[in-house]
PDB file of N, CA and C in Angstrom:
ATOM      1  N   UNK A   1     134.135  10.418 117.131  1.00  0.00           N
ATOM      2  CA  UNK A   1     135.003  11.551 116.916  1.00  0.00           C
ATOM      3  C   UNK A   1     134.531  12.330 115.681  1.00  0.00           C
ATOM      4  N   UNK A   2     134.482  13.497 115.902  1.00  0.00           N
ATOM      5  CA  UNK A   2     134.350  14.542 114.497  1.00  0.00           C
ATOM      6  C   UNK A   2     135.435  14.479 113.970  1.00  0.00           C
ATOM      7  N   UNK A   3     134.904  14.541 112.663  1.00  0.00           N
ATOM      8  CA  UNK A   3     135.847  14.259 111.397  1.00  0.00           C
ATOM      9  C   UNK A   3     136.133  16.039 110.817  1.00  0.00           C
ATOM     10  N   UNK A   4     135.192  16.619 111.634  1.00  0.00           N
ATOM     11  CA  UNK A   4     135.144  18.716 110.537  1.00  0.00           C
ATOM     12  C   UNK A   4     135.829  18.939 112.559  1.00  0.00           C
ATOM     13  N   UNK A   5     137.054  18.479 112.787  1.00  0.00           N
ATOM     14  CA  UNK A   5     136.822  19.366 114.261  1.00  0.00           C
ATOM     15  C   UNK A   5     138.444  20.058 114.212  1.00  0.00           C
ATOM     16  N   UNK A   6     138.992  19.803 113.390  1.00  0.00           N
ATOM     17  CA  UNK A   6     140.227  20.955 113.356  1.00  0.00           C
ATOM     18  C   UNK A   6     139.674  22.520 113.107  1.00  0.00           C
ATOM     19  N   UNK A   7     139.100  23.114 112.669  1.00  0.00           N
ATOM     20  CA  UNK A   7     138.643  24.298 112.577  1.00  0.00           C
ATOM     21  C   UNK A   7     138.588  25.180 114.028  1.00  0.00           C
ATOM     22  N   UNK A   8     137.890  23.873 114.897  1.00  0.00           N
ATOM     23  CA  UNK A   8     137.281  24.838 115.979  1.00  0.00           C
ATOM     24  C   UNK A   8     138.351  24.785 117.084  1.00  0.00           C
ATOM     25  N   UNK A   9     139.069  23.904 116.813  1.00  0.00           N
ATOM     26  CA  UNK A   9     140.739  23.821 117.775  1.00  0.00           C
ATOM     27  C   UNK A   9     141.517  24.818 117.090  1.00  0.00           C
ATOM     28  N   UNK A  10     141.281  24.972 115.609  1.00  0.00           N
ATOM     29  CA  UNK A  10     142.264  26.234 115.356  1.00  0.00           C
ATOM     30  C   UNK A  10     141.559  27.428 115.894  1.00  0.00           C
ATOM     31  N   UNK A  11     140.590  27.817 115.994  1.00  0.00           N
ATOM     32  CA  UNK A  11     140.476  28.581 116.575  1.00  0.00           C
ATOM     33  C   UNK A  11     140.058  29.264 117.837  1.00  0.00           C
ATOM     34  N   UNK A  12     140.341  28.390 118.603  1.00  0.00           N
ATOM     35  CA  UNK A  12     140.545  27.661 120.065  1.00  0.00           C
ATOM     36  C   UNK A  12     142.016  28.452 119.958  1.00  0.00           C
ATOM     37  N   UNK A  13     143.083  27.705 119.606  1.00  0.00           N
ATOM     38  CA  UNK A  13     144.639  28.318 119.627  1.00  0.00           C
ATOM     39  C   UNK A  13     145.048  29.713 118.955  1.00  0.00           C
ATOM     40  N   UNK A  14     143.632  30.211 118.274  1.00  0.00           N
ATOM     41  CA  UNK A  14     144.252  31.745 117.730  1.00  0.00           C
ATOM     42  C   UNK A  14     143.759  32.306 118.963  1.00  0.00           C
ATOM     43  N   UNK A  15     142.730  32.678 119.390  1.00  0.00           N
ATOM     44  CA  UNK A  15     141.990  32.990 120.384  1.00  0.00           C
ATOM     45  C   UNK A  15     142.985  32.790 121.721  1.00  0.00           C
ATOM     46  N   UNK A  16     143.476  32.014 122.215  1.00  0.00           N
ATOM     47  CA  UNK A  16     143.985  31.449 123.381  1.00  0.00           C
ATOM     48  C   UNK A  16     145.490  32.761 122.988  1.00  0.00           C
ATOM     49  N   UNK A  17     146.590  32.515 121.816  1.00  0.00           N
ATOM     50  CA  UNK A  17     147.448  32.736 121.764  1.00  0.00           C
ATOM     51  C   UNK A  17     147.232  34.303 121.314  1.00  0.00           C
ATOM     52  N   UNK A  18     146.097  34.976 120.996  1.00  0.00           N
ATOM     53  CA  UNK A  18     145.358  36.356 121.031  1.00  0.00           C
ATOM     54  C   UNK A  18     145.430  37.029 122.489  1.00  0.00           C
ATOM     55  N   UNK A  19     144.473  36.940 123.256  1.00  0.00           N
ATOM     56  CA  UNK A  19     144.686  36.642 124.625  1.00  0.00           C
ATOM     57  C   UNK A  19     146.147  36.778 125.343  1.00  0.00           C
ATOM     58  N   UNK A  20     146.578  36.158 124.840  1.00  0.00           N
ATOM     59  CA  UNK A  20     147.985  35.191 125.575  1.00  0.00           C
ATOM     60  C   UNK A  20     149.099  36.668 125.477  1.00  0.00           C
ATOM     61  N   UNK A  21     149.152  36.878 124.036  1.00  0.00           N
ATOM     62  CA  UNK A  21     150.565  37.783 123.367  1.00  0.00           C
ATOM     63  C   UNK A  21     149.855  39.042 123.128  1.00  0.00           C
ATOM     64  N   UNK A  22     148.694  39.346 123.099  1.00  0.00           N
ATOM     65  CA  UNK A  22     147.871  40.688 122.737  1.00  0.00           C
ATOM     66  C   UNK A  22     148.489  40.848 121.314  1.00  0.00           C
ATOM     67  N   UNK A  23     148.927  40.354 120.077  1.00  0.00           N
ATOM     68  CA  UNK A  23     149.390  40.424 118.990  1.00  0.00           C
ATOM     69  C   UNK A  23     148.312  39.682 117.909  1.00  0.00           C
ATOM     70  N   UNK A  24     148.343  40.380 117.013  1.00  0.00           N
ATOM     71  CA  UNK A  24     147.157  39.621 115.878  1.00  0.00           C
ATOM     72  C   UNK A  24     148.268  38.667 114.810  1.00  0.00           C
ATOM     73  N   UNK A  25     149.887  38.762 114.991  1.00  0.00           N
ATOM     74  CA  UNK A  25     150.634  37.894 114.233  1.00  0.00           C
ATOM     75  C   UNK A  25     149.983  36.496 114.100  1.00  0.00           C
ATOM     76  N   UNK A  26     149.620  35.384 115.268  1.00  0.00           N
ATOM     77  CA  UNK A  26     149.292  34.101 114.546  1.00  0.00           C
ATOM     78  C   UNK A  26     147.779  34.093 113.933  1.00  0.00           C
ATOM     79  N   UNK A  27     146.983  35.159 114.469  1.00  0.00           N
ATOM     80  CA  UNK A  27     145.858  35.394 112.992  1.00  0.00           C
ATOM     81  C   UNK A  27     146.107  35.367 112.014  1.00  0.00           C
ATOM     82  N   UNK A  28     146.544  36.703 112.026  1.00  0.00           N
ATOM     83  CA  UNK A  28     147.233  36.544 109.957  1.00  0.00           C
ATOM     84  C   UNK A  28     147.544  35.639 109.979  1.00  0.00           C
ATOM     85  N   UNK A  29     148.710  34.844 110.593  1.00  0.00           N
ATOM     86  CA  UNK A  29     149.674  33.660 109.804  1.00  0.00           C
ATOM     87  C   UNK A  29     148.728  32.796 109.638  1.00  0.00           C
ATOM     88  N   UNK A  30     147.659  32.689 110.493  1.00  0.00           N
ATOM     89  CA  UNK A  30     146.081  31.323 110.062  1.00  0.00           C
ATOM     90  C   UNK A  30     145.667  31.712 109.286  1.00  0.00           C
ATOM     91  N   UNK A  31     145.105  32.892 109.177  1.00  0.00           N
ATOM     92  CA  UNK A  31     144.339  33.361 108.066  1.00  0.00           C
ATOM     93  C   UNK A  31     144.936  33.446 106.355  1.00  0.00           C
ATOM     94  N   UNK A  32     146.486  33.390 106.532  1.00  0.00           N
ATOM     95  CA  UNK A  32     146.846  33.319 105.611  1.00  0.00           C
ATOM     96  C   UNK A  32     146.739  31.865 104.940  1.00  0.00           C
ATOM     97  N   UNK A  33     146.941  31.244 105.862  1.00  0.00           N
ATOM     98  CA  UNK A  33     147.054  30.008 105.693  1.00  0.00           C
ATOM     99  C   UNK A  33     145.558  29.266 105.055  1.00  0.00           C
ATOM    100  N   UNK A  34     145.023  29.686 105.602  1.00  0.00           N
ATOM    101  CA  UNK A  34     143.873  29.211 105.077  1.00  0.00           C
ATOM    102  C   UNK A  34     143.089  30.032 103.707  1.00  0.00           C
ATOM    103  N   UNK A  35     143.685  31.186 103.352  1.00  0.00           N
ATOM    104  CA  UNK A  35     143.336  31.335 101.894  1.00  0.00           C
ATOM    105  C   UNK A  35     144.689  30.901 101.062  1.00  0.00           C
ATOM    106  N   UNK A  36     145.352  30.341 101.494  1.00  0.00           N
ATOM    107  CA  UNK A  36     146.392  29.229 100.522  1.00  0.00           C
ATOM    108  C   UNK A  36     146.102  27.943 100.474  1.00  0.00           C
ATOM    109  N   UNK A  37     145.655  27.457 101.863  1.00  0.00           N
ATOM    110  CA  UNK A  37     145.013  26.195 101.340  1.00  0.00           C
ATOM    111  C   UNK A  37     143.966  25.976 100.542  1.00  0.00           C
ATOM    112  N   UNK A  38     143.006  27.091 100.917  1.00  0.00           N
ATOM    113  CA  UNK A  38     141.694  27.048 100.055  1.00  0.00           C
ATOM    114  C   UNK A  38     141.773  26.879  98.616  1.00  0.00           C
ATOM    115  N   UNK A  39     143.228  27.387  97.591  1.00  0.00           N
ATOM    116  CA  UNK A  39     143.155  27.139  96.613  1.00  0.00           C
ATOM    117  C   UNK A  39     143.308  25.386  95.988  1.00  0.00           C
ATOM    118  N   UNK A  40     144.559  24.623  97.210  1.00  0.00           N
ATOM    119  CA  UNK A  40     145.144  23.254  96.788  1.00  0.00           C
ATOM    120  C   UNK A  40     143.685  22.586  97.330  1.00  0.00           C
ATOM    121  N   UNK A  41     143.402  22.248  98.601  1.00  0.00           N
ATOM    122  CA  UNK A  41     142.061  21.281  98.898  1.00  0.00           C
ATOM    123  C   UNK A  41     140.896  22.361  99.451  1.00  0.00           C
ATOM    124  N   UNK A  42     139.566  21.676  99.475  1.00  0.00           N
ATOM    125  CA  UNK A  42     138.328  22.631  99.925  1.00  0.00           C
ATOM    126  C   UNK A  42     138.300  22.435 101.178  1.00  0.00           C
ATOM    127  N   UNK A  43     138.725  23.630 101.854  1.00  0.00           N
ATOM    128  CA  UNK A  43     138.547  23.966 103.212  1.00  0.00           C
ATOM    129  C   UNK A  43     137.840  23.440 103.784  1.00  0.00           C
ATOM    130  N   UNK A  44     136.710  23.462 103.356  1.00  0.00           N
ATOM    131  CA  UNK A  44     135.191  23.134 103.953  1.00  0.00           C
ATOM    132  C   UNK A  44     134.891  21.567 104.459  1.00  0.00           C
ATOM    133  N   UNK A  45     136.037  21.143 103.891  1.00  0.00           N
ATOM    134  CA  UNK A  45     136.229  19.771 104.422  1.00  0.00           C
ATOM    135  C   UNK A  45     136.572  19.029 105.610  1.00  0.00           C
ATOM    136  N   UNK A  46     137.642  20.393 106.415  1.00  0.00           N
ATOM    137  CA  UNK A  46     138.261  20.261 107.590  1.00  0.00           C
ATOM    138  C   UNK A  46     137.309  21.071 108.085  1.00  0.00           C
ATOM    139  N   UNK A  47     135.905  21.274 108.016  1.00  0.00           N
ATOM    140  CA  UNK A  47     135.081  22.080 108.991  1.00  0.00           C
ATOM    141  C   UNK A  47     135.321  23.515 109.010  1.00  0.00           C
ATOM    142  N   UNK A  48     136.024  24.169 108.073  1.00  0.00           N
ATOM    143  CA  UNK A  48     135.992  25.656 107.648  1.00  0.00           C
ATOM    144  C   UNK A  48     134.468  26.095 107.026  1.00  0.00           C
ATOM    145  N   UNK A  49     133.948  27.198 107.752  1.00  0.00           N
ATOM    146  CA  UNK A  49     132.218  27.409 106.957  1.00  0.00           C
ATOM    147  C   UNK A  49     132.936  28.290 105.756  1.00  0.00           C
ATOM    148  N   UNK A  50     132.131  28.649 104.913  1.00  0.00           N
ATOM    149  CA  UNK A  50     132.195  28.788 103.551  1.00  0.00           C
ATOM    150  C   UNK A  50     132.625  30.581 103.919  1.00  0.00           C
ATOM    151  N   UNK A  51     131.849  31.303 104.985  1.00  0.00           N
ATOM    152  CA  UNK A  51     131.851  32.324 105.825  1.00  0.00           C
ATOM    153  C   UNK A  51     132.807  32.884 106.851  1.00  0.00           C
ATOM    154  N   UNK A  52     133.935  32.063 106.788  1.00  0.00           N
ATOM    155  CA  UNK A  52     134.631  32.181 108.220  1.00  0.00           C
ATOM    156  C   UNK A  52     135.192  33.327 108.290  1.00  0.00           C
ATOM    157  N   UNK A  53     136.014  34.105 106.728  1.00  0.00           N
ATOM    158  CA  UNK A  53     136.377  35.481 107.077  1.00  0.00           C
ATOM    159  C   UNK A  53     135.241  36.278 108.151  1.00  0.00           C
ATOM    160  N   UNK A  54     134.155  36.302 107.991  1.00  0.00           N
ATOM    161  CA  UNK A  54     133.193  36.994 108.231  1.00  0.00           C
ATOM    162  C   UNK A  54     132.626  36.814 110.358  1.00  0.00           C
ATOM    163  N   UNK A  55     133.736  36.042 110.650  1.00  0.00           N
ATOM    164  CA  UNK A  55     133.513  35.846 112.273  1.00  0.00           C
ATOM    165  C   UNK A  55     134.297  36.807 112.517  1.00  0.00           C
ATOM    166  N   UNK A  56     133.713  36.966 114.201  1.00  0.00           N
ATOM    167  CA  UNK A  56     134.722  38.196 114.498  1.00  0.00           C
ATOM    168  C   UNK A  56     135.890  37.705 115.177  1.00  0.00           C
ATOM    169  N   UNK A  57     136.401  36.379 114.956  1.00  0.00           N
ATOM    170  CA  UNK A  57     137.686  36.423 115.194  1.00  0.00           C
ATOM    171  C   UNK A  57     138.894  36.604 114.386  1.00  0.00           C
ATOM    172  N   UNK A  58     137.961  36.432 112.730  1.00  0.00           N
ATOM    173  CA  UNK A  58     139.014  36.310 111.512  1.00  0.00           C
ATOM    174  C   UNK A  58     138.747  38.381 111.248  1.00  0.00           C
ATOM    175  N   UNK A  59     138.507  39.122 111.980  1.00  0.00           N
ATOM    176  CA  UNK A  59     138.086  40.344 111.615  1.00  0.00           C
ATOM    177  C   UNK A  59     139.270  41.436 112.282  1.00  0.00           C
TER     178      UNK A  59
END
């Protein structure tokens, strides 16, 4: 089992629920989320690239 594989299920479920509602609401709410976590633990741990704003799903 991957130990970095929450990243790509989260964004598996933004994508899916993108799609789903045509609404960018649970983006932001991930995206927010993840520059709040980034300050308490290093992202990069749960398999976040150092780059991820920069995909075109966080765009």
């Amino acid at each position: 089992m991957q130990k970095k594989k929450p990243y790509a299920v989260t964004c598996a479920l933004v994508y899916i629920c993108r799609a789903v509602s045509g609404s960018k609401s649970i983006q932001e709410k991930v995206k927010a989320l993840f520059e709040t976590s980034s300050q308490v633990i290093p992202i990069h741990k749960i398999g976040i690239p150092i780059n991820w704003k920069n995909e075109p799903l966080w765009r």
